[in-house]
Protein backbone atom coordinates (compact mmCIF):
# COMPACT_ATOMS: atom_id res chain seq x y z
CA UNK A 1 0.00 0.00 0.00
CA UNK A 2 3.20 2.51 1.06
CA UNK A 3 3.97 1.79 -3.10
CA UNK A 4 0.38 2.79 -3.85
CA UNK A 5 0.09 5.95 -1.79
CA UNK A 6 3.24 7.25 -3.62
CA UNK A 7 0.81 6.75 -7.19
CA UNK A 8 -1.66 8.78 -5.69
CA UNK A 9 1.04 11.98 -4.68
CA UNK A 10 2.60 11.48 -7.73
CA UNK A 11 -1.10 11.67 -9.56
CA UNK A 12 -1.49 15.08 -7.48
CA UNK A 13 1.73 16.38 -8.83
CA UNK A 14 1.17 15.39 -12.79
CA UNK A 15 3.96 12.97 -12.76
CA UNK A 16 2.26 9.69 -14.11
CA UNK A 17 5.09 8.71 -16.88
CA UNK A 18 6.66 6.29 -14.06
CA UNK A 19 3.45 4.38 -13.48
CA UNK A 20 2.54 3.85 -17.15
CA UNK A 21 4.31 0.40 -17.41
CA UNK A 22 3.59 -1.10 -14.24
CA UNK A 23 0.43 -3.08 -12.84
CA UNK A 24 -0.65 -0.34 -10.84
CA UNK A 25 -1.54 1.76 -14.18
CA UNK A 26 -5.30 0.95 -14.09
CA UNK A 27 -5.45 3.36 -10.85
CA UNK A 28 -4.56 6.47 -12.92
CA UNK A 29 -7.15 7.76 -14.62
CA UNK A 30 -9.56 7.08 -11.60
CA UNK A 31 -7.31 8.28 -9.25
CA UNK A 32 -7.33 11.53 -10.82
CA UNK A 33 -10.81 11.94 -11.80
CA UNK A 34 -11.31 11.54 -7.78
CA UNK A 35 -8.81 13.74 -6.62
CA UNK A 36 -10.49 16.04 -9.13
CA UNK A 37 -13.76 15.57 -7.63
CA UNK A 38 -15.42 14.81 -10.78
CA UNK A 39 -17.55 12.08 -10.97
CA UNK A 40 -16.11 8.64 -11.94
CA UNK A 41 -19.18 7.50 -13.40
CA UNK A 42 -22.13 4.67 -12.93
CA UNK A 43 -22.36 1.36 -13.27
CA UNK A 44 -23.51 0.66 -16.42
CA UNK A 45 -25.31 -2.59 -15.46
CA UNK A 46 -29.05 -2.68 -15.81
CA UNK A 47 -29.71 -6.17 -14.71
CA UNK A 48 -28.29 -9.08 -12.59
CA UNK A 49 -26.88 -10.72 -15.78
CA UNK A 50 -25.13 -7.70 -17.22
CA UNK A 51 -23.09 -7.42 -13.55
CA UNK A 52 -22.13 -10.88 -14.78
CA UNK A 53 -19.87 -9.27 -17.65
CA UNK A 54 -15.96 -9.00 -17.00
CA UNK A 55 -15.94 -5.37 -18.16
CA UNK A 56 -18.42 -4.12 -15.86
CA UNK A 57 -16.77 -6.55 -13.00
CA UNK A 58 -12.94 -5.35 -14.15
CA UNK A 59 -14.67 -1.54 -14.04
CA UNK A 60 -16.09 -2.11 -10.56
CA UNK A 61 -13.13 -3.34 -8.78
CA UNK A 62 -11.02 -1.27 -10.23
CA UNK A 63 -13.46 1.67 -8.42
CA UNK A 64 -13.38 0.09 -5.41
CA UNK A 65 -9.38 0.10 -5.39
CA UNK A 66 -9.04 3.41 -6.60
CA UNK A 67 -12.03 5.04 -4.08
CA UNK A 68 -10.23 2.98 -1.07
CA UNK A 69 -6.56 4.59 -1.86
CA UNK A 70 -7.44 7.82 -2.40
CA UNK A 71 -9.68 7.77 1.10
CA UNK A 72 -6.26 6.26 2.87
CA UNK A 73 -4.44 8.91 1.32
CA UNK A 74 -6.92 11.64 2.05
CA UNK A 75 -7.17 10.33 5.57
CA UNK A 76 -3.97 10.72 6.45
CA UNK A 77 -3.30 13.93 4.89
CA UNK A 78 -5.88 15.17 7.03
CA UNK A 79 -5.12 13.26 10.37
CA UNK A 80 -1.38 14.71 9.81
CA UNK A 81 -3.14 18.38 8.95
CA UNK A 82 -5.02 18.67 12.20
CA UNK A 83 -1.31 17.80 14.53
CA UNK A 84 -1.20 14.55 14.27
CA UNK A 85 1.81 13.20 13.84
CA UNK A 86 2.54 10.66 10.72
CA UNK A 87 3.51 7.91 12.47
CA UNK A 88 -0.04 7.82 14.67
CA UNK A 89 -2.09 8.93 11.16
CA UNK A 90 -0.27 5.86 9.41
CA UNK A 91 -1.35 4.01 12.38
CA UNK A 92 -4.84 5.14 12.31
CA UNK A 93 -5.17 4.41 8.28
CA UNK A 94 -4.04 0.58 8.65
CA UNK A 95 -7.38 -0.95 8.54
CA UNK A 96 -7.92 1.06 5.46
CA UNK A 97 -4.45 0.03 4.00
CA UNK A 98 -5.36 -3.79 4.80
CA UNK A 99 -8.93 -2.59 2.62
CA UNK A 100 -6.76 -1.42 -0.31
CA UNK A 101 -4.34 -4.53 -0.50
CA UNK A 102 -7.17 -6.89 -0.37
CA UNK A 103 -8.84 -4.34 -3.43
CA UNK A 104 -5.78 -3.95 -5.57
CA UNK A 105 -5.05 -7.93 -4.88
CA UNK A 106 -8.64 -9.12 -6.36
């Protein structure tokens, strides 16, 4: 997750080229779109069978991953930003962190 948090600071800062050709690269583009706030989108399944299709399943996890690293990220920046200090913020996010292995993992 530590390798995965430094994708989402290097996302804030434009400087992507490094993360092109590894397996991380699906994060990118919704990575930024959240960090933009813009919306990533909706599911485009209308029915129990069409959630059945690999697209829409490869499109939902990769969501989920993306939505649970930016929230660690976001968490900590903000646990650090009110005097915490990074150590106890890393701390705090580890449940999280465990949620993002598991996500990026699937």
């Amino acid at each position: 997750v530590k390798i995965l948090l430094k994708l989402v600071k290097d996302v804030q800062s434009g400087n992507i080229k490094d993360w092109e050709n590894t397996d991380a690269k699906y994060l990118l583009g919704p990575v930024e779109t959240m960090l933009n706030g813009e919306e990533g989108g909706s599911c485009v399944a209308e029915s129990k069978d069409a959630m059945m299709d690999v697209n829409v399943l490869c499109d939902a996890y990769q969501h989920r991953a993306a939505r649970l690293l930016v929230n660690v990220a976001q968490q900590i920046q903000t646990d650090v930003m009110e005097g915490k200090i990074f150590e106890d913020a890393w701390n705090g996010a580890l449940i999280q962190m465990g949620r993002v292995s598991r996500a990026h993992s699937a």
